[in-house]
C-alpha atoms as a PDB file:
ATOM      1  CA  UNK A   1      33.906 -15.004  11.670  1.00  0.00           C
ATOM      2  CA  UNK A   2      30.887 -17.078  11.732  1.00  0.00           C
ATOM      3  CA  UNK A   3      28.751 -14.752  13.643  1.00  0.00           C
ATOM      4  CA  UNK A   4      29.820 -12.250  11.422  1.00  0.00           C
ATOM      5  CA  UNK A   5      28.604 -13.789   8.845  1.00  0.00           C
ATOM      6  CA  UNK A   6      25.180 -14.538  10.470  1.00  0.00           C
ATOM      7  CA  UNK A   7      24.968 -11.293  11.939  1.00  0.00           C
ATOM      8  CA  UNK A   8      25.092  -9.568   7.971  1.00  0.00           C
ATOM      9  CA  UNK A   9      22.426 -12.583   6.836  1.00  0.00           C
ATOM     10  CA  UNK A  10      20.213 -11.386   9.307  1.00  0.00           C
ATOM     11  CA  UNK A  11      20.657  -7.926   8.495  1.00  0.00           C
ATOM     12  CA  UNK A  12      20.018  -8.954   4.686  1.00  0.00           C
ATOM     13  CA  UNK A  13      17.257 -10.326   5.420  1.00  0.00           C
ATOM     14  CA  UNK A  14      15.709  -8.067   8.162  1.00  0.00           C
ATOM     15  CA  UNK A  15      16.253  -4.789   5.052  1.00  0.00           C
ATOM     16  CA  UNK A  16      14.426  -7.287   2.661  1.00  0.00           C
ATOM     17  CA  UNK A  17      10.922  -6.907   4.613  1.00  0.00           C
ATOM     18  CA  UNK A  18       8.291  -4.360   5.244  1.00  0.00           C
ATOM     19  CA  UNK A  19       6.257  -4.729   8.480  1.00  0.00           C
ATOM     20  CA  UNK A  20       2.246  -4.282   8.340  1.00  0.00           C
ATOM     21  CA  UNK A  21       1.056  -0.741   9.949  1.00  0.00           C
ATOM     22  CA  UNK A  22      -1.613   0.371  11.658  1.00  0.00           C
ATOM     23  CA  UNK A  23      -4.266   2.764  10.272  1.00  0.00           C
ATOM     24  CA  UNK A  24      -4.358   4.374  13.692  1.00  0.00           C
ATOM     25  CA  UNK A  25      -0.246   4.908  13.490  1.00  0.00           C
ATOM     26  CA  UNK A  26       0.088   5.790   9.993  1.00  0.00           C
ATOM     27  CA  UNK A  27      -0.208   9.086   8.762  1.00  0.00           C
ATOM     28  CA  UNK A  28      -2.741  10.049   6.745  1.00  0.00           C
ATOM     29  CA  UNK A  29      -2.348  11.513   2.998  1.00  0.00           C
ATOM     30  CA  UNK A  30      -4.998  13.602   1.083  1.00  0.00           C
ATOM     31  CA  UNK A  31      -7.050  11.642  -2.254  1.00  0.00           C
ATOM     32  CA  UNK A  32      -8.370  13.826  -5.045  1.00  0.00           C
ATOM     33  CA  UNK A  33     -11.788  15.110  -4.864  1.00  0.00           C
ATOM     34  CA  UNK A  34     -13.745  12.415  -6.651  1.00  0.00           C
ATOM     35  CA  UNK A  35     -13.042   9.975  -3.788  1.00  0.00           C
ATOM     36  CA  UNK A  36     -13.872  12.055  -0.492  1.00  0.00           C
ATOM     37  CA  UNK A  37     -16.780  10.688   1.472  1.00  0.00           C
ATOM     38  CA  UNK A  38     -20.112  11.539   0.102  1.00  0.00           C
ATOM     39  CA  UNK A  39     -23.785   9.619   1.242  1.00  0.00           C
ATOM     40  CA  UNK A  40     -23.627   6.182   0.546  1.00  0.00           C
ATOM     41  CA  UNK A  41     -19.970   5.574  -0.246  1.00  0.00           C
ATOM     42  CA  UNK A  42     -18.186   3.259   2.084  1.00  0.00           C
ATOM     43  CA  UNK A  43     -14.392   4.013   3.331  1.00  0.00           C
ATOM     44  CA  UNK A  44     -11.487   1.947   2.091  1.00  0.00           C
ATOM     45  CA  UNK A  45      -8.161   2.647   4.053  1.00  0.00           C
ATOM     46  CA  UNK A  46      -5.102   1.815   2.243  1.00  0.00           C
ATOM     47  CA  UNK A  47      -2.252   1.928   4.153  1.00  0.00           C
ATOM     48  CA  UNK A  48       1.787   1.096   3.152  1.00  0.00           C
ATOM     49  CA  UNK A  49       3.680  -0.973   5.063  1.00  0.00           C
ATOM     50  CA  UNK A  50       7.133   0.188   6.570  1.00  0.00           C
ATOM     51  CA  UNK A  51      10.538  -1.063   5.691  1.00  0.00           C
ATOM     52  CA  UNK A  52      13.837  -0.524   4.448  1.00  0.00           C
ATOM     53  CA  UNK A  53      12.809  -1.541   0.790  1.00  0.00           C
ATOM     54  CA  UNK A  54      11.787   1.051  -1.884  1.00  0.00           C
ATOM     55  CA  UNK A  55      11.662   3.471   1.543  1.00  0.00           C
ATOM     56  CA  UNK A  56      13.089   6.641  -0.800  1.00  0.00           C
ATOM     57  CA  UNK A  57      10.307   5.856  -3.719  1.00  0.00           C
ATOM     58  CA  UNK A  58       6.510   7.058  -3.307  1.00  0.00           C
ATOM     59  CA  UNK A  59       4.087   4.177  -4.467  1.00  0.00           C
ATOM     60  CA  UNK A  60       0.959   5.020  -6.473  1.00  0.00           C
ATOM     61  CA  UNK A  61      -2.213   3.785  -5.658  1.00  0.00           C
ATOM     62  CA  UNK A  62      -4.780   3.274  -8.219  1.00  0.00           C
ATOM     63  CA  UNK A  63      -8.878   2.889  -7.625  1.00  0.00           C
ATOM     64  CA  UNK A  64     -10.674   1.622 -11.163  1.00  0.00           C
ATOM     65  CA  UNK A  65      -7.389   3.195 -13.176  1.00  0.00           C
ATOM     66  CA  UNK A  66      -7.638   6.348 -11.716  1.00  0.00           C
ATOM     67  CA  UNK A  67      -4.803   7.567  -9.511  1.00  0.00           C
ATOM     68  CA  UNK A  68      -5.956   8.463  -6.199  1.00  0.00           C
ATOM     69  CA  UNK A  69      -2.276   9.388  -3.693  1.00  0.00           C
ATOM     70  CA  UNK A  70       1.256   8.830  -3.661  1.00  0.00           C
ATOM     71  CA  UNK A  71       2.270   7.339  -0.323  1.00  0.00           C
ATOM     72  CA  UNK A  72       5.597   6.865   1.675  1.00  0.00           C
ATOM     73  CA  UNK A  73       6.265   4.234   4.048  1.00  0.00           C
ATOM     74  CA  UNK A  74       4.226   4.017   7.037  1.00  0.00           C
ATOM     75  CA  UNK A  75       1.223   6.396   5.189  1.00  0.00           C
ATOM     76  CA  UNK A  76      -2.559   5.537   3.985  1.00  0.00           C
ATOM     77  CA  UNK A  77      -5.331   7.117   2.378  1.00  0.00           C
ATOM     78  CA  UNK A  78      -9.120   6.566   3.043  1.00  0.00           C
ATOM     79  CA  UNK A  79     -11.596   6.905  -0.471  1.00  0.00           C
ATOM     80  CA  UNK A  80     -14.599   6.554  -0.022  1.00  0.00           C
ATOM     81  CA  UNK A  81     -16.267   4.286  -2.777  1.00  0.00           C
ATOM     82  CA  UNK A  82     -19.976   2.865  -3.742  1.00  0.00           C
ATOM     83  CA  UNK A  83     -20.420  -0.446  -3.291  1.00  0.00           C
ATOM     84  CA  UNK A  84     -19.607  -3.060  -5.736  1.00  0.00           C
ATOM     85  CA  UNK A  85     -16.746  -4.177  -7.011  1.00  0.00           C
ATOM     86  CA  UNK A  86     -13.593  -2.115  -7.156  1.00  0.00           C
ATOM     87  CA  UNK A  87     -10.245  -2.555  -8.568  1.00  0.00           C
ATOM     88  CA  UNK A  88      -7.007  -1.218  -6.461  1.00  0.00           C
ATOM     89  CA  UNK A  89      -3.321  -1.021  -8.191  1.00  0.00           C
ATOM     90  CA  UNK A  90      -0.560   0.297  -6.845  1.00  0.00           C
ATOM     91  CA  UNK A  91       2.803   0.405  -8.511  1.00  0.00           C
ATOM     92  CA  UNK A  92       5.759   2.572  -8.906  1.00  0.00           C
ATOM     93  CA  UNK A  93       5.683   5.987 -11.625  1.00  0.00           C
ATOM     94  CA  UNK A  94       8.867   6.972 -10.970  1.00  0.00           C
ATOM     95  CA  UNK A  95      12.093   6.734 -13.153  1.00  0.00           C
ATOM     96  CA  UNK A  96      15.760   5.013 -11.955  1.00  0.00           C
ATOM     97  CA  UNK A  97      15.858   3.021  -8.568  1.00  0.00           C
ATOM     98  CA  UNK A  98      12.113   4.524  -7.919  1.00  0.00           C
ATOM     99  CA  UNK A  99      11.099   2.045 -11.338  1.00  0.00           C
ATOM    100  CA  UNK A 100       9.611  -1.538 -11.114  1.00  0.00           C
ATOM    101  CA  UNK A 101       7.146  -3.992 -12.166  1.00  0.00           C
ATOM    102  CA  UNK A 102       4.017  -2.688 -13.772  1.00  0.00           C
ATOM    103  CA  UNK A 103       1.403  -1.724 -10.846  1.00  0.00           C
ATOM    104  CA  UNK A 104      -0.607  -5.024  -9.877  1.00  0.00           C
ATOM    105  CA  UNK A 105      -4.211  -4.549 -10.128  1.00  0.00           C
ATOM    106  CA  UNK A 106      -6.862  -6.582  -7.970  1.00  0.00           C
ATOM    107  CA  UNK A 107     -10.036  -7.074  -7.303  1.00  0.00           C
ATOM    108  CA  UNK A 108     -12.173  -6.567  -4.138  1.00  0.00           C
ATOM    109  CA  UNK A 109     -16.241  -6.623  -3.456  1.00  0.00           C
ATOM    110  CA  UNK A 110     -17.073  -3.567  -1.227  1.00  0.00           C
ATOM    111  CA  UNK A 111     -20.148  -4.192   0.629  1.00  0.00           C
ATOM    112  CA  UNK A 112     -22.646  -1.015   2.105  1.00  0.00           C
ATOM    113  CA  UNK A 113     -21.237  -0.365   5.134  1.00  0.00           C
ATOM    114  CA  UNK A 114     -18.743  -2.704   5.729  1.00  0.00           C
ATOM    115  CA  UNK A 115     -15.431  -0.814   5.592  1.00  0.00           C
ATOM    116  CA  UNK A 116     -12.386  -2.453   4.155  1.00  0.00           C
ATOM    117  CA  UNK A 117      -8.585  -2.486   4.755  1.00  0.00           C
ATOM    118  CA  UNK A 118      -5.827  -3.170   2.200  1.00  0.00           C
ATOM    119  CA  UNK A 119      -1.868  -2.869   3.027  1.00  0.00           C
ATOM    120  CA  UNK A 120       0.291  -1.836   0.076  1.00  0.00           C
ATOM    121  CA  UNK A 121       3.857  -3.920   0.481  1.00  0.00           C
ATOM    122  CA  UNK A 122       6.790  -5.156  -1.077  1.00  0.00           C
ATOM    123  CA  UNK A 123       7.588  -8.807  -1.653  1.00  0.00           C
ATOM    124  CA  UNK A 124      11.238 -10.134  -1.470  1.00  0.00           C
ATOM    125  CA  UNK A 125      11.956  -9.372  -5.486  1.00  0.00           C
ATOM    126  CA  UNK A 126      10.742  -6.718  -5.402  1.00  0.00           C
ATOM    127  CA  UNK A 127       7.353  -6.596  -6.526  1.00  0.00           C
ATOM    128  CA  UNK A 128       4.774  -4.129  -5.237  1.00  0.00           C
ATOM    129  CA  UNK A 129       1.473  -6.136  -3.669  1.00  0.00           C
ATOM    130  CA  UNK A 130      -2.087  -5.397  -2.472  1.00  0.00           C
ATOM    131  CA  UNK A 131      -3.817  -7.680  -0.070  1.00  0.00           C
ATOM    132  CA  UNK A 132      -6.303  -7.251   2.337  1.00  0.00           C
ATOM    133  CA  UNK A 133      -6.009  -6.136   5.911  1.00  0.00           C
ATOM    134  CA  UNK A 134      -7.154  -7.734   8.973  1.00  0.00           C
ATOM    135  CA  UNK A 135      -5.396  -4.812  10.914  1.00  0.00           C
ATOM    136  CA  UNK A 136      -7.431  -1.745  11.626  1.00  0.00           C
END
């Protein structure tokens, strides 16, 4: 009965996680015009992590308010930005089970051409995150 027990804790807790991905694995998802590379922008991959949470909801990603794609587990984008300082959200639209916390928001300082790499995840309550990326 005991490893039962442990055995559905561990499951818990293994569905509770997403696991980083790799801009070379993950598949790529189109951004609206207005962020497409252009001369002197510099690329910022975004890329969702995989994982059992949230797997059947598409997050939105945000750059300075605007939404740029909707992405599934395990898929990025790449916009191509001036340098400067940018703000990326990302946050759930949807309505029912595909609802949440309002989109977090942060800051990050794009330098000319330095490209930069944030992960979209999901904590343990929940909440939908953007961090940067030392995976690329």
């Amino acid at each position: 009965m005991k490893k039962l027990i442990a055995g559905i804790i561990c499951f818990g807790l293994m569905g509770c996680s997403t696991t980083p991905v790799s801009p070379t694995t993950a598949k790529e998802v189109p951004v609206i015009l207005k962020f497409q590379e252009r001369e002197g922008t510099v690329p910022v991959t975004v890329v969702r992590d995989k994982g059992m949470v949230a797997s059947a909801c598409a997050i939105t990603a945000y750059i300075d308010g605007g939404q740029v794609a909707n992405l599934d587990t395990g898929e990025k984008f790449v916009a191509y930005v001036k340098p400067g300082e940018v703000v990326v959200g990302a946050g759930f639209i949807g309505s029912g089970l595909c609802s949440g916390a309002p989109r977090k928001e942060r800051m990050f300082t794009v330098k000319d051409g330095k490209p930069i790499y944030l992960r979209i995840f999901i904590d343990q309550s929940a909440n939908v995150d953007i961090l940067p990326s030392t995976i690329n």
